[in-house]
N, C-alpha and C. Protein backbone atom coordinates (compact mmCIF):
# COMPACT_ATOMS: atom_id res chain seq x y z
N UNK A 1 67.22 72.18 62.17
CA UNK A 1 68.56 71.64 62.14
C UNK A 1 68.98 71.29 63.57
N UNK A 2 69.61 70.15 64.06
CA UNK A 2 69.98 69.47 65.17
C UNK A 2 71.27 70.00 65.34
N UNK A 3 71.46 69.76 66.66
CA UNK A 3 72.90 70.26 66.77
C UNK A 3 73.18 70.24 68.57
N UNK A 4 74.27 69.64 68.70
CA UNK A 4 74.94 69.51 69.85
C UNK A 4 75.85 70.83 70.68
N UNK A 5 75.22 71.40 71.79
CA UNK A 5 76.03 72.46 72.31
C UNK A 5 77.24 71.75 73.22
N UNK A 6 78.37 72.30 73.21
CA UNK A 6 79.74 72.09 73.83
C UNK A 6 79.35 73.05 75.28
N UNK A 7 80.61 72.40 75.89
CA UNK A 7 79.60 72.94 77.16
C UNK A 7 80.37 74.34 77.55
N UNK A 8 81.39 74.85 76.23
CA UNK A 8 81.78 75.90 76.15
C UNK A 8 80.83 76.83 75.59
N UNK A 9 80.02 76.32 74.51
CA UNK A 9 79.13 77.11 73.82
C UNK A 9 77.83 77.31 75.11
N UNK A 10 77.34 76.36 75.69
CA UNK A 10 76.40 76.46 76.74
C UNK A 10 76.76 77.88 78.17
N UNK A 11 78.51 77.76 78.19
CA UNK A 11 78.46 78.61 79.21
C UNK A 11 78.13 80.56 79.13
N UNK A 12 78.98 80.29 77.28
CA UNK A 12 78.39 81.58 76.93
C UNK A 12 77.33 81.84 76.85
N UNK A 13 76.02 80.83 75.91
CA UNK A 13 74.43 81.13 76.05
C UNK A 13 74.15 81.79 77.55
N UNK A 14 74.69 81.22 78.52
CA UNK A 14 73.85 81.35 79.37
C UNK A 14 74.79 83.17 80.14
N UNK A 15 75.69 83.00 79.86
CA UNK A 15 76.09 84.40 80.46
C UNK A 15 75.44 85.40 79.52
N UNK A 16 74.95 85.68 78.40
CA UNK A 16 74.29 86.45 77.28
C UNK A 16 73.00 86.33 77.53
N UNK A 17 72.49 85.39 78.25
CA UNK A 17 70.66 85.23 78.88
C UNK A 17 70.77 85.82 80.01
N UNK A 18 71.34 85.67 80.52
CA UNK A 18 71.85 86.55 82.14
C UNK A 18 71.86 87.88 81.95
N UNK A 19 72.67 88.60 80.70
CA UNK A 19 72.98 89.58 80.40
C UNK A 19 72.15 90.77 79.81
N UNK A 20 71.11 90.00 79.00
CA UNK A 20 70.17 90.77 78.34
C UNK A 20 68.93 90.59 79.95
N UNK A 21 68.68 89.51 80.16
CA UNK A 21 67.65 90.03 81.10
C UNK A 21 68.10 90.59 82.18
N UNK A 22 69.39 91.10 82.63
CA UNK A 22 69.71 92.04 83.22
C UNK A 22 70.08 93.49 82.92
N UNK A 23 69.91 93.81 81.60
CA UNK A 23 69.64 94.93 80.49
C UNK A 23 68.00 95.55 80.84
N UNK A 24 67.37 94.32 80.18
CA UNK A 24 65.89 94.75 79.89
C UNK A 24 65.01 94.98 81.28
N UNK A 25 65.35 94.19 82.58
CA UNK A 25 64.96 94.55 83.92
C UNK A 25 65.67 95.24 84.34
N UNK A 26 66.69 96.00 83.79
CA UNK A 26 67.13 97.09 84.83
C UNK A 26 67.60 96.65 86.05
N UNK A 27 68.71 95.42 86.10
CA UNK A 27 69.10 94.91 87.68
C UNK A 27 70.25 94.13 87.02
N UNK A 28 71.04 94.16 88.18
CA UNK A 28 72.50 93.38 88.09
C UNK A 28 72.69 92.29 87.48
N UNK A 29 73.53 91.53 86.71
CA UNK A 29 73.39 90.15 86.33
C UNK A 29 73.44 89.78 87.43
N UNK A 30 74.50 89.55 88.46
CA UNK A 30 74.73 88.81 89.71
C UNK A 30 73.35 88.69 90.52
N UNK A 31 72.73 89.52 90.73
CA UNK A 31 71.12 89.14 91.05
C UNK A 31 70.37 88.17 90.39
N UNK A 32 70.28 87.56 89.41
CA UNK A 32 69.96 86.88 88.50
C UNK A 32 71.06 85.61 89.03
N UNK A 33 70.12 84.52 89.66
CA UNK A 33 70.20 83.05 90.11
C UNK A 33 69.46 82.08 89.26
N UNK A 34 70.10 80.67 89.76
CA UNK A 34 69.41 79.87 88.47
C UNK A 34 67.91 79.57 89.03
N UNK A 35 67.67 80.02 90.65
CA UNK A 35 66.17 79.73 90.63
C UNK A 35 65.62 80.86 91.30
N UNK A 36 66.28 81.96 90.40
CA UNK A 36 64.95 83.21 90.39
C UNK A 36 64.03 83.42 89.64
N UNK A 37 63.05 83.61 89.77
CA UNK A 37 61.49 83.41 89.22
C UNK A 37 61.64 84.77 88.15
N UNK A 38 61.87 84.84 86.75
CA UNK A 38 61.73 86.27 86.25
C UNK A 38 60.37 86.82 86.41
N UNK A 39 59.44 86.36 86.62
CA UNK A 39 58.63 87.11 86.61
C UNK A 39 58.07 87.62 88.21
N UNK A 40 57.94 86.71 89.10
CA UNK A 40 57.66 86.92 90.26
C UNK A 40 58.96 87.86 91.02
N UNK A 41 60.04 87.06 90.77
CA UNK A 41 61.28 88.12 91.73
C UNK A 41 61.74 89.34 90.59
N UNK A 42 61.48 89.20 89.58
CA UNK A 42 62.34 90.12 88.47
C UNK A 42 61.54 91.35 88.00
N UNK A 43 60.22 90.91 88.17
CA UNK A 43 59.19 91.92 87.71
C UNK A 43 59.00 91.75 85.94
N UNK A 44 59.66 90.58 85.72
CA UNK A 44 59.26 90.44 83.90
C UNK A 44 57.46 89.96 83.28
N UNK A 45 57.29 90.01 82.17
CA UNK A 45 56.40 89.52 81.67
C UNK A 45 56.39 88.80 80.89
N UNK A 46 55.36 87.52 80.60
CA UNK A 46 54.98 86.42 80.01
C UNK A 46 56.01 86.68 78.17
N UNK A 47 55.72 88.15 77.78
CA UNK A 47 56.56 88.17 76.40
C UNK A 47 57.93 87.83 76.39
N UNK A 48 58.73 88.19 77.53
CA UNK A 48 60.02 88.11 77.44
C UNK A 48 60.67 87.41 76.83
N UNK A 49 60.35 86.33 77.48
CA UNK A 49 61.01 85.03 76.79
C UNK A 49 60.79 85.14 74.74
N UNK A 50 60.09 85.23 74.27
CA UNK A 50 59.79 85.39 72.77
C UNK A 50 60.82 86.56 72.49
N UNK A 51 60.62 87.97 73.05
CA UNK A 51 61.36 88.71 72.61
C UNK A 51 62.80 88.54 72.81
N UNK A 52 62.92 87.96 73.86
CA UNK A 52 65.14 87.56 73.91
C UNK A 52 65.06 86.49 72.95
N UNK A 53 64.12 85.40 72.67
CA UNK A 53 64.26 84.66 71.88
C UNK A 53 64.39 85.32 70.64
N UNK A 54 63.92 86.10 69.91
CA UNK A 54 63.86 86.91 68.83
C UNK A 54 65.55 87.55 68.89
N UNK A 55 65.42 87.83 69.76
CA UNK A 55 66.70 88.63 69.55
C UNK A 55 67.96 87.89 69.70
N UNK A 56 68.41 86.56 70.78
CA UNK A 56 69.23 86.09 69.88
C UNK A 56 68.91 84.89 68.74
N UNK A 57 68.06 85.11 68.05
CA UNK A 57 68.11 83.59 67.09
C UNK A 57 69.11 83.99 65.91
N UNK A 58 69.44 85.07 65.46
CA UNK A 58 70.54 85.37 64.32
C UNK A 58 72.09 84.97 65.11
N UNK A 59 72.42 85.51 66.56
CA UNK A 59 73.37 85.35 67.55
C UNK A 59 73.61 83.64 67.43
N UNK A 60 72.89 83.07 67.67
CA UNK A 60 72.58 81.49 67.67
C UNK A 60 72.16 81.09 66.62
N UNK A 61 71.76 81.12 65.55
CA UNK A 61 71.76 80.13 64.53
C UNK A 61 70.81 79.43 64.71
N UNK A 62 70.02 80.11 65.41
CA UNK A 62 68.35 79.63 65.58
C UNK A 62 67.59 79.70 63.99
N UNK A 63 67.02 78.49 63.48
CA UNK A 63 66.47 78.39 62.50
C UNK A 63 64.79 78.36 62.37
N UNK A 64 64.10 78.64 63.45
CA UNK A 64 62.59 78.08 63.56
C UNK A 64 62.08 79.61 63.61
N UNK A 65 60.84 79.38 63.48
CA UNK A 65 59.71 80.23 63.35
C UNK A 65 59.25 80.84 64.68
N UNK A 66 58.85 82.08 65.23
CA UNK A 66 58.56 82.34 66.83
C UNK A 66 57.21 81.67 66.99
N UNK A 67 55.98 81.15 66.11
CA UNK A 67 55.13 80.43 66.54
C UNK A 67 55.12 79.35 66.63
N UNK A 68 56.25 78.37 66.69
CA UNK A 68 57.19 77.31 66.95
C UNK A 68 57.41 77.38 68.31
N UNK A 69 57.80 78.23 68.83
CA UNK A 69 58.56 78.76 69.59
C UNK A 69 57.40 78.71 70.77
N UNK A 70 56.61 80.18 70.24
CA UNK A 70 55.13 80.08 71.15
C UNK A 70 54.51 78.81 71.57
N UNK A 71 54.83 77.81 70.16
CA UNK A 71 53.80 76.66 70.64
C UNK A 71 54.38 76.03 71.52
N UNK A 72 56.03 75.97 71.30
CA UNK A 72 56.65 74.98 72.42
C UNK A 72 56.58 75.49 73.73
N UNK A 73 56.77 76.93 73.85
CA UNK A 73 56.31 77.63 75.67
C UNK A 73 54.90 77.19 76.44
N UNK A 74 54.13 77.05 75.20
CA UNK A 74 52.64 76.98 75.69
C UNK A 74 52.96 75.29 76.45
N UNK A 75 53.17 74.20 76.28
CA UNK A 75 53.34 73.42 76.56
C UNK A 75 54.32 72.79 77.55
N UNK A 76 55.52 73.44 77.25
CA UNK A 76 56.87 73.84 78.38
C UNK A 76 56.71 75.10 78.88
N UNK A 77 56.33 75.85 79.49
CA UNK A 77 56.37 76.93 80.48
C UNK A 77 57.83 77.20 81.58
N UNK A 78 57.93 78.65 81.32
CA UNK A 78 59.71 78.61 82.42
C UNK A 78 59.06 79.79 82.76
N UNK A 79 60.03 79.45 83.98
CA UNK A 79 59.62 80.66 85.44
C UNK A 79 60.42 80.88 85.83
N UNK A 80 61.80 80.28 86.18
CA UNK A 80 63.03 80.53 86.46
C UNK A 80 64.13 80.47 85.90
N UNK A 81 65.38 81.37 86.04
CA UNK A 81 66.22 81.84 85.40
C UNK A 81 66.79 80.32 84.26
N UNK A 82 66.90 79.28 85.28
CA UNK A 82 67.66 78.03 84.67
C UNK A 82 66.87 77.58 83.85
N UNK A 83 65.25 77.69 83.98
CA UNK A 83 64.43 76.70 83.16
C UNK A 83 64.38 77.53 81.71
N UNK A 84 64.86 79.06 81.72
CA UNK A 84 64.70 79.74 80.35
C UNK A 84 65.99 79.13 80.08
N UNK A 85 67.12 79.14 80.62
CA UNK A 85 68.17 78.76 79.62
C UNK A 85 68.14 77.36 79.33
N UNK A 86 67.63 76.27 79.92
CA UNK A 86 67.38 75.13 79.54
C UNK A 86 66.54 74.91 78.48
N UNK A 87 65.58 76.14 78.17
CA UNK A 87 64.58 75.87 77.12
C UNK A 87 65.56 76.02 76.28
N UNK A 88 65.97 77.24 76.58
CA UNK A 88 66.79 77.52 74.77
C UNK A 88 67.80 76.94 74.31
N UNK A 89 68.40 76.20 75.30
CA UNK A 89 69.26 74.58 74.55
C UNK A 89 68.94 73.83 74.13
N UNK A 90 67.72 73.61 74.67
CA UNK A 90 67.00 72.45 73.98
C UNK A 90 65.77 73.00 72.52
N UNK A 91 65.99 74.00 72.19
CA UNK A 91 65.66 74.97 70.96
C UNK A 91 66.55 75.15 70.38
N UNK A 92 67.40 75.15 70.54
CA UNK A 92 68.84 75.41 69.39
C UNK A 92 69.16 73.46 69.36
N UNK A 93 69.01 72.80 70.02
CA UNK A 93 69.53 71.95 69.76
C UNK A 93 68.68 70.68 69.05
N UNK A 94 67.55 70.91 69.55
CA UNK A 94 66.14 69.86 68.48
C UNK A 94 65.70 70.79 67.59
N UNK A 95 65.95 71.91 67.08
CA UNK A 95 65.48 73.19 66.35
C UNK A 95 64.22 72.57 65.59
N UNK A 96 64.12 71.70 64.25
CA UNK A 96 62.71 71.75 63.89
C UNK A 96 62.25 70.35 64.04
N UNK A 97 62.79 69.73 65.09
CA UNK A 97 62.22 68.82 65.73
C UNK A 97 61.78 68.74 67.25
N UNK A 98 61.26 70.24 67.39
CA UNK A 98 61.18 70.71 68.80
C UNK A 98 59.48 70.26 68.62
N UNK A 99 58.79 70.68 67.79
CA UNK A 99 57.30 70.40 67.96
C UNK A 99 57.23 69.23 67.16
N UNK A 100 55.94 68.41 68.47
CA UNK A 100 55.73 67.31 67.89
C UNK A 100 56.17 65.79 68.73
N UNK A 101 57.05 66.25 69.50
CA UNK A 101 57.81 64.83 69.98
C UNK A 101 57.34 64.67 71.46
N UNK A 102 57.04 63.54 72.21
CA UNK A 102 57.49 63.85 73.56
C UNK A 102 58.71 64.04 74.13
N UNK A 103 58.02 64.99 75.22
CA UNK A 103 59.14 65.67 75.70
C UNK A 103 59.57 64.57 77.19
């Protein structure tokens, strides 16, 4: 399902991505910049991204499958704070027209 984020709805996504990966790493949100590397400056791992994805897709109204999901990372890869929240706008917002298209 397609769908257009308001750039009210965008500011919350992204304070709630901020929020949980400053939960699950154990460090301040305010440490968390749009071009900090989670894995290199944050100490995260390659799963992360799937598991916050998992966890908010009921929060968001995420409708796709996580090997959807997997397939689209494998191909789009994020390393920094902005490029995860950019993925997941553009996952909530092409939802099952995310695989398949050029990007």
């Amino acid at each position: 399902m397609k769908r257009v984020l308001a750039e009210s709805e965008k500011k919350d996504i992204y304070d709630q991505i901020r929020q949980y990966l400053a939960d699950e790493l154990e460090i301040a949100p305010e440490d968390i910049k749009d071009d900090t590397n989670i894995i290199d400056d944050l100490g995260g791992d390659s799963i992360l991204f799937l598991e916050m994805f998992e966890e908010f897709k009921g929060k968001l109204q995420i409708d796709l499958e996580i090997r959807t999901i997997g397939q689209y990372m494998l191909s789009h890869p994020v390393y920094t704070f902005k490029e995860t929240v950019e993925a997941i706008f553009e996952i909530i917002e092409k939802g099952e027209d995310l695989i398949g298209q050029d990007q």
